[in-house]
C-alpha atoms as a PDB file:
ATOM      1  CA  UNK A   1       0.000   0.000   0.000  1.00  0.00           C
ATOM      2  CA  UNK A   2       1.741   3.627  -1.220  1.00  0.00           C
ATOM      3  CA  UNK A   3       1.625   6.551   1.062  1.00  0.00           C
ATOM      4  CA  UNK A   4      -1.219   8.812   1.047  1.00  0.00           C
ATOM      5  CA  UNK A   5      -1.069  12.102  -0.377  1.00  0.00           C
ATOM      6  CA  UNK A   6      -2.159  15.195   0.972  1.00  0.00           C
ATOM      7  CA  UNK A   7      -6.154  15.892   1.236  1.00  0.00           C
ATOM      8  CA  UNK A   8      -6.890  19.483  -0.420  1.00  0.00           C
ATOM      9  CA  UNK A   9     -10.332  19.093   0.815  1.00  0.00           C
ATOM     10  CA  UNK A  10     -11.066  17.661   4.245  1.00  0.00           C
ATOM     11  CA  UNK A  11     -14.239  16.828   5.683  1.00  0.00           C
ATOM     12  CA  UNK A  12     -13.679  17.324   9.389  1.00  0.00           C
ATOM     13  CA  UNK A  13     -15.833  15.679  11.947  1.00  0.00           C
ATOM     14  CA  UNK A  14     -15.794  15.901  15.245  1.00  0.00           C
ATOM     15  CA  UNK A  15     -15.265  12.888  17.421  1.00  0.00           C
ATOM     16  CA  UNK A  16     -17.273  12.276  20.454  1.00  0.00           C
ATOM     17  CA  UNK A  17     -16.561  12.256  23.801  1.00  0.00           C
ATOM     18  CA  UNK A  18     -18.494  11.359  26.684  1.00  0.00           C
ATOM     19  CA  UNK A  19     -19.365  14.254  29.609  1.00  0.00           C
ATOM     20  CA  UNK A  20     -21.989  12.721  32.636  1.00  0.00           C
ATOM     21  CA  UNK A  21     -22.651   9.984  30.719  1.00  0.00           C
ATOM     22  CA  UNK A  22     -23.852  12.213  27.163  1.00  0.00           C
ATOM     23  CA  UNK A  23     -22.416  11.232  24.155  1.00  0.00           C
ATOM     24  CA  UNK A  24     -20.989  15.212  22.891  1.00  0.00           C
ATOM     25  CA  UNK A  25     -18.351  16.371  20.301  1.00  0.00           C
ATOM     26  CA  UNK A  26     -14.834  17.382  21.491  1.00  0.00           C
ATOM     27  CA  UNK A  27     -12.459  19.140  19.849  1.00  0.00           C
ATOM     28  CA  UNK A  28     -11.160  16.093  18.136  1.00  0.00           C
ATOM     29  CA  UNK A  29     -12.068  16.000  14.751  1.00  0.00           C
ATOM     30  CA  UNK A  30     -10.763  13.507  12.095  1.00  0.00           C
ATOM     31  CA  UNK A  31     -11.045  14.060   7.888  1.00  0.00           C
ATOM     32  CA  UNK A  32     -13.913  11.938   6.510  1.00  0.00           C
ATOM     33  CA  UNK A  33     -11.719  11.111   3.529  1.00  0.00           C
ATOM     34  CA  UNK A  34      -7.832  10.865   4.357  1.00  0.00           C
ATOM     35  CA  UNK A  35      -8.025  10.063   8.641  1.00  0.00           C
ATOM     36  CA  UNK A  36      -6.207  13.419   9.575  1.00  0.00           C
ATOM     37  CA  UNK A  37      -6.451  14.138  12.893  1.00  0.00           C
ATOM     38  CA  UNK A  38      -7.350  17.502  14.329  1.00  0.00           C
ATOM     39  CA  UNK A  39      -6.543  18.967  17.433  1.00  0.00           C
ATOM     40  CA  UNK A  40      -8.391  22.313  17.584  1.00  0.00           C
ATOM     41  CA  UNK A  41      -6.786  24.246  14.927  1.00  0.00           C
ATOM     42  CA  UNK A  42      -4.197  22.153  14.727  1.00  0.00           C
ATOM     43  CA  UNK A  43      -4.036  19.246  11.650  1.00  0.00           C
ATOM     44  CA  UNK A  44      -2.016  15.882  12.410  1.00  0.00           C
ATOM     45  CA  UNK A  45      -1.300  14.213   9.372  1.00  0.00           C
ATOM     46  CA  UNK A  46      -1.584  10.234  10.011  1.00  0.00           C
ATOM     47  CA  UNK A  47      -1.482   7.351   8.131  1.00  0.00           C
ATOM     48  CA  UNK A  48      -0.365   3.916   8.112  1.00  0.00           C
ATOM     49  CA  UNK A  49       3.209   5.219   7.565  1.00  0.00           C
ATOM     50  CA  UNK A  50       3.940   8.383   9.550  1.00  0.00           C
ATOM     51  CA  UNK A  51       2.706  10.726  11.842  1.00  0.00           C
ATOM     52  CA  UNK A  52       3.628  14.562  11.318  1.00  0.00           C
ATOM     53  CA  UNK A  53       3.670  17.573  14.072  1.00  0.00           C
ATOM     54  CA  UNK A  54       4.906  20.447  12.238  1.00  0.00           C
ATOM     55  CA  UNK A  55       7.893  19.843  10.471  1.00  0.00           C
ATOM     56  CA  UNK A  56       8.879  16.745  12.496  1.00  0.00           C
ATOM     57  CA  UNK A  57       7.798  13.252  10.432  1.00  0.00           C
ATOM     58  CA  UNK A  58       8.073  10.530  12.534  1.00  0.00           C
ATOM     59  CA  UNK A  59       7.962   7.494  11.109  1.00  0.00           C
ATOM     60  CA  UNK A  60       8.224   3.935  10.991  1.00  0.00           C
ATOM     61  CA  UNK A  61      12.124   3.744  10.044  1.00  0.00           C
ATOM     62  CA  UNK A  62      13.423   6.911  11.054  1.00  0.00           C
ATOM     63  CA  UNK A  63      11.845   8.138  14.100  1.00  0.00           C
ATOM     64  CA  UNK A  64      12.205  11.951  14.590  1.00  0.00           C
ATOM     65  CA  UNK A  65      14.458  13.007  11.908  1.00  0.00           C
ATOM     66  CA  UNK A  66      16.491  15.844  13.434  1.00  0.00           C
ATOM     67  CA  UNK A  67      20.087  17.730  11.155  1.00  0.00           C
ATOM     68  CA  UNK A  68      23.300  16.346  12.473  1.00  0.00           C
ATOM     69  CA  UNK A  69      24.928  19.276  11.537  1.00  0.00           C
ATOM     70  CA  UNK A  70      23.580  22.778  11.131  1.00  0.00           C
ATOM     71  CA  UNK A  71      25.280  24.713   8.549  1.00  0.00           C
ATOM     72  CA  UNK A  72      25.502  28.171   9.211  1.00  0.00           C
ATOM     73  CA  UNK A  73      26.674  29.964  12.656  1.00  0.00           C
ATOM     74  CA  UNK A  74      24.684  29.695  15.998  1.00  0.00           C
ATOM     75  CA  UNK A  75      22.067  27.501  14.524  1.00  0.00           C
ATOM     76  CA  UNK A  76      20.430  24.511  16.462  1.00  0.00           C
ATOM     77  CA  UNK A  77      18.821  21.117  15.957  1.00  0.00           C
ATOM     78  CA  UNK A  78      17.311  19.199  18.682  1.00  0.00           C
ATOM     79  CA  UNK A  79      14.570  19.778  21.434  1.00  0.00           C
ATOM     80  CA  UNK A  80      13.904  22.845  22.669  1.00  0.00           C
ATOM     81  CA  UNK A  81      11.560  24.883  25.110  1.00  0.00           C
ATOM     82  CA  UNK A  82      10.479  28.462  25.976  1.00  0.00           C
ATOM     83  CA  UNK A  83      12.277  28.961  29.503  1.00  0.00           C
ATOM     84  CA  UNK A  84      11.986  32.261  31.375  1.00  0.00           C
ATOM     85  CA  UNK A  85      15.922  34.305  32.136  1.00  0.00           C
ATOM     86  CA  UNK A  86      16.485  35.624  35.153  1.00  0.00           C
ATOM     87  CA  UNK A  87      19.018  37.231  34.133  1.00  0.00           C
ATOM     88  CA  UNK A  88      20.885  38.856  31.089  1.00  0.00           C
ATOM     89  CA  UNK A  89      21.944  35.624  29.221  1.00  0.00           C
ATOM     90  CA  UNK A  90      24.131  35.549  25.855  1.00  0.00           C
ATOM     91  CA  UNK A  91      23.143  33.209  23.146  1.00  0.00           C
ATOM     92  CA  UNK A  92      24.857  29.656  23.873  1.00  0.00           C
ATOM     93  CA  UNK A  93      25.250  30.522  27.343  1.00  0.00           C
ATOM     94  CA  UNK A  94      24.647  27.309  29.473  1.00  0.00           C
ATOM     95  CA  UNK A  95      22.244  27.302  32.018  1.00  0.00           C
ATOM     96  CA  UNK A  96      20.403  25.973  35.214  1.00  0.00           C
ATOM     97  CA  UNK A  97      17.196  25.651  36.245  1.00  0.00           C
ATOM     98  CA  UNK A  98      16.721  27.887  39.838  1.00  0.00           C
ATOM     99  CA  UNK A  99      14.047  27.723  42.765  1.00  0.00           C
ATOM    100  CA  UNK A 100      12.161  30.588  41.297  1.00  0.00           C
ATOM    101  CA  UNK A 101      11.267  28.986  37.826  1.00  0.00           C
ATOM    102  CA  UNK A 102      13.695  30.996  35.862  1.00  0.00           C
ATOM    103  CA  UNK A 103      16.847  30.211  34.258  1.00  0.00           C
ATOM    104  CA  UNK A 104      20.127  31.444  35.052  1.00  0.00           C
ATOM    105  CA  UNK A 105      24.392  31.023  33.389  1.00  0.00           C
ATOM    106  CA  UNK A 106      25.246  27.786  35.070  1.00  0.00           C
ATOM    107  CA  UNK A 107      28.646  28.104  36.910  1.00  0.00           C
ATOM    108  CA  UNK A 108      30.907  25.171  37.900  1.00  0.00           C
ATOM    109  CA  UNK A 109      32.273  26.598  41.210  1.00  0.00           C
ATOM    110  CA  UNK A 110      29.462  28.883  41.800  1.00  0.00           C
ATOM    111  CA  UNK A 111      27.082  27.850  44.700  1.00  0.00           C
ATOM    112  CA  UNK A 112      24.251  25.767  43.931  1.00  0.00           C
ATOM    113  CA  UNK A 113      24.209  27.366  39.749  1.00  0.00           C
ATOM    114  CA  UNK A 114      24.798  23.659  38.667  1.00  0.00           C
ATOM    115  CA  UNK A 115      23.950  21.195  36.990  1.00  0.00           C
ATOM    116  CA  UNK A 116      23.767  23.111  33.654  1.00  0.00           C
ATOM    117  CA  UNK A 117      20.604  21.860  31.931  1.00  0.00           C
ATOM    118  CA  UNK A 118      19.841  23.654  28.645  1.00  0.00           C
ATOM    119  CA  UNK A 119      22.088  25.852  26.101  1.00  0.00           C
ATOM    120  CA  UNK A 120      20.473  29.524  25.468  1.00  0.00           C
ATOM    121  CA  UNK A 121      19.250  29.658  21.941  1.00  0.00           C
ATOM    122  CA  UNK A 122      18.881  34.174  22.548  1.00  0.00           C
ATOM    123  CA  UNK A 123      20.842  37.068  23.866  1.00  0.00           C
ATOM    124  CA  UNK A 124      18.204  38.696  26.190  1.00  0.00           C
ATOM    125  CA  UNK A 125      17.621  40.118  29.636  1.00  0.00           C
ATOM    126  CA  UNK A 126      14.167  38.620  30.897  1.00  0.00           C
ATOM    127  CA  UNK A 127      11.450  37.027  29.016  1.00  0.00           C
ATOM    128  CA  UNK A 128      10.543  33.773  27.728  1.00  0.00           C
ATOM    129  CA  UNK A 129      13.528  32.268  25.387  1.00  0.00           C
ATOM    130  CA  UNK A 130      14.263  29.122  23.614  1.00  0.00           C
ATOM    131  CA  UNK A 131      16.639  27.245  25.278  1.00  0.00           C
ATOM    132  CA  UNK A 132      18.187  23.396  23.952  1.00  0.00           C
ATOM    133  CA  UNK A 133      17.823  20.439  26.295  1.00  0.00           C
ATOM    134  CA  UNK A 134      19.291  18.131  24.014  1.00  0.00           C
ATOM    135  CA  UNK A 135      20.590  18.305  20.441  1.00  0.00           C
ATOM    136  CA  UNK A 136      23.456  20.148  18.332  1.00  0.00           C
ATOM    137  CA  UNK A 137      24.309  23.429  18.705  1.00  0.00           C
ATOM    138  CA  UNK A 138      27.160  25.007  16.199  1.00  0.00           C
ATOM    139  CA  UNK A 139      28.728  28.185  17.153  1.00  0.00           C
ATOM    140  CA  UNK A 140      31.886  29.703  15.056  1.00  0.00           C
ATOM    141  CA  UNK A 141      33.008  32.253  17.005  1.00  0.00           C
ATOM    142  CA  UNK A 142      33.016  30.713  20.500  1.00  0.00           C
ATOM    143  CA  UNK A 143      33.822  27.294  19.970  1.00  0.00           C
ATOM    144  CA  UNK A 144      37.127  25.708  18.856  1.00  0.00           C
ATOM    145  CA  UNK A 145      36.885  22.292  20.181  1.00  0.00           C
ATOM    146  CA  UNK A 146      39.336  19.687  20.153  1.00  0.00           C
ATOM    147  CA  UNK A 147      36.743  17.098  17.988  1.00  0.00           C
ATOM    148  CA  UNK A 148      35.984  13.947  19.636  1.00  0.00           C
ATOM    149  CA  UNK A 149      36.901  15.452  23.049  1.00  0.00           C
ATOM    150  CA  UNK A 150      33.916  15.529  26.087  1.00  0.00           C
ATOM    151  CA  UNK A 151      32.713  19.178  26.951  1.00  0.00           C
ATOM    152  CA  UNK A 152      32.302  19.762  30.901  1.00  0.00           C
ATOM    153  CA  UNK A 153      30.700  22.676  32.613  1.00  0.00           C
ATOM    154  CA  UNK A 154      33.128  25.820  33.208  1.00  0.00           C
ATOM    155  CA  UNK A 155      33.780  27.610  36.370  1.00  0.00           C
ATOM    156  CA  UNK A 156      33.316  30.713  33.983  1.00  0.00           C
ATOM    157  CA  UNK A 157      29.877  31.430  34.089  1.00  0.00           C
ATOM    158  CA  UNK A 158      27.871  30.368  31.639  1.00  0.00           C
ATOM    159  CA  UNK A 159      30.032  28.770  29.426  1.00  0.00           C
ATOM    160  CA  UNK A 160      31.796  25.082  28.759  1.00  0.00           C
ATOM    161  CA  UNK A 161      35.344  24.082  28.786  1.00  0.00           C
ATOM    162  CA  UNK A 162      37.032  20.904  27.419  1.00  0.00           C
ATOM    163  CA  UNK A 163      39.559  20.926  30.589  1.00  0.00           C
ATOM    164  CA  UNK A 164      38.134  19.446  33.660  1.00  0.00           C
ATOM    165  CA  UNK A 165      37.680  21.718  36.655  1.00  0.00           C
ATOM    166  CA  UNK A 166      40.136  20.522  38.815  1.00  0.00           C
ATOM    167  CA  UNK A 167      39.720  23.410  42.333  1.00  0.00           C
ATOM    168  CA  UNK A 168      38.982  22.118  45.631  1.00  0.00           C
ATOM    169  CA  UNK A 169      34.888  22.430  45.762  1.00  0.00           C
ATOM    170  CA  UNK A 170      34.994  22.584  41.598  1.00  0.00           C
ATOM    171  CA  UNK A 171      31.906  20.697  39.667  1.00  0.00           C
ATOM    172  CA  UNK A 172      32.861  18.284  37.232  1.00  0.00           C
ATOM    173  CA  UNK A 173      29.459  17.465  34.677  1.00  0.00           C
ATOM    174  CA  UNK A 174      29.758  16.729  31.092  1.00  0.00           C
ATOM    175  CA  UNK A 175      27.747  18.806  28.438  1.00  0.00           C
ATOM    176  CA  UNK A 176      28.182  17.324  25.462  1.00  0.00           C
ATOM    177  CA  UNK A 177      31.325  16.171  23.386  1.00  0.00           C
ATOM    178  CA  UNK A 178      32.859  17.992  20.500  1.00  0.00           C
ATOM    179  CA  UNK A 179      31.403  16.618  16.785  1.00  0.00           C
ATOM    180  CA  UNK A 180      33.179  19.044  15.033  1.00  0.00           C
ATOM    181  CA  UNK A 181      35.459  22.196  15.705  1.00  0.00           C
ATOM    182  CA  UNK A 182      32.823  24.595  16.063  1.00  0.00           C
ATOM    183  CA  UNK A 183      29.467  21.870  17.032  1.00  0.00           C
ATOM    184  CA  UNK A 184      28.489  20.561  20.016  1.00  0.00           C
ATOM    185  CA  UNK A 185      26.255  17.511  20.954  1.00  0.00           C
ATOM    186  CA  UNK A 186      24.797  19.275  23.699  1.00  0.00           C
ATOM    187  CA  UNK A 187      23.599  16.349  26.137  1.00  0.00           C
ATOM    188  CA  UNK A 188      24.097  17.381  30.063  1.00  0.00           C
ATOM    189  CA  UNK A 189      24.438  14.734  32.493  1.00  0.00           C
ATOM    190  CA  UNK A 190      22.226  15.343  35.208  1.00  0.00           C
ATOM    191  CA  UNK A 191      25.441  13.198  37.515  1.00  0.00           C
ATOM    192  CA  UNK A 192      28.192  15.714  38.598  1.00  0.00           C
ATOM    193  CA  UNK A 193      30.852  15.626  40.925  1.00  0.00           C
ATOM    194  CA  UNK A 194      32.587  17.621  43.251  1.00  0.00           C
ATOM    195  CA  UNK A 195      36.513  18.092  43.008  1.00  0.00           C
ATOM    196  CA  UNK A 196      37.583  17.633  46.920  1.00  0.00           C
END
């Protein structure tokens, strides 16, 4: 059986639900003629094949197809979120996840601004931002890894070193590791240790 192709005319109905024991349509509505799924406004193609949200197929082989390696400077693949700063935060700053809900530059011999948890994705003050939990992250300018190599938190704020921190009371988590000169494979352990 081939793939479906797109429907350029769907006729949406809505699925039923059941509220105090009443049969009564939800917001779920699927296309008479090609199964779509809708969620509000929102179309999910499906078929026997793949399943799309936005511009993420996921499929039977494949899985979530995501670019190894962005190509131009300070661009991302992988999963990210809207996180509120708490502070002014530089794009590819690393960061950790505080008490009060916002994010903040992670710092390896700071106190308690560890473990670093996502990679800032803007350069901004306050606000909601996109920040990388997991995925690469290339960056010309401020990287110049040694490829290959693991990349551990720094005791610089908010950024990542390939040399361990090695100072009495010093935090020792890895980031990522180096795929190329200038990319990271941004993927913080949640394990750290402290350098006694």
């Amino acid at each position: 059986m081939a793939e479906k192709t797109d429907c350029n005319n769907h006729k949406w109905i809505p699925l039923l639900g059941i509220n105090k024991g009443k049969s009564v349509p939800t917001s779920l509505f699927t296309c008479l003629k090609c199964g779509d799924l809708k969620v509000g406004s929102q179309t999910i193609k499906i078929s026997r094949f793949r399943l799309d949200m936005g511009e993420l197929p996921i499929n039977n082989v494949a899985g979530i197809k995501l670019i190894e390696a962005p190509t131009a400077d300070q661009t991302v693949s992988g999963f990210i979120v809207g996180m509120t700063y708490g502070e002014s935060i530089a794009k590819g700053d690393l960061l950790y996840f505080k008490s009060d809900g916002k994010v903040y530059k992670a710092d390896a011999n700071g106190v308690s601004t560890y473990p670093a948890m996502g990679l800032a994705l803007a350069t901004a003050s306050a606000g909601s931002n996109n920040v990388l939990l997991r995925g690469v992250y290339r960056d010309d300018t401020r990287y110049a890894f040694t490829v290959g190599g693991v990349v551990y938190l720094s005791t610089t704020a908010g950024t990542e070193t390939q040399t361990q921190p090695a100072a009495t009371n010093d935090v020792i988590q890895v980031v990522g590791i180096a795929t190329h000169a200038d990319r990271i494979y941004f993927n913080p352990s949640a394990d750290y240790i402290t350098h006694v």
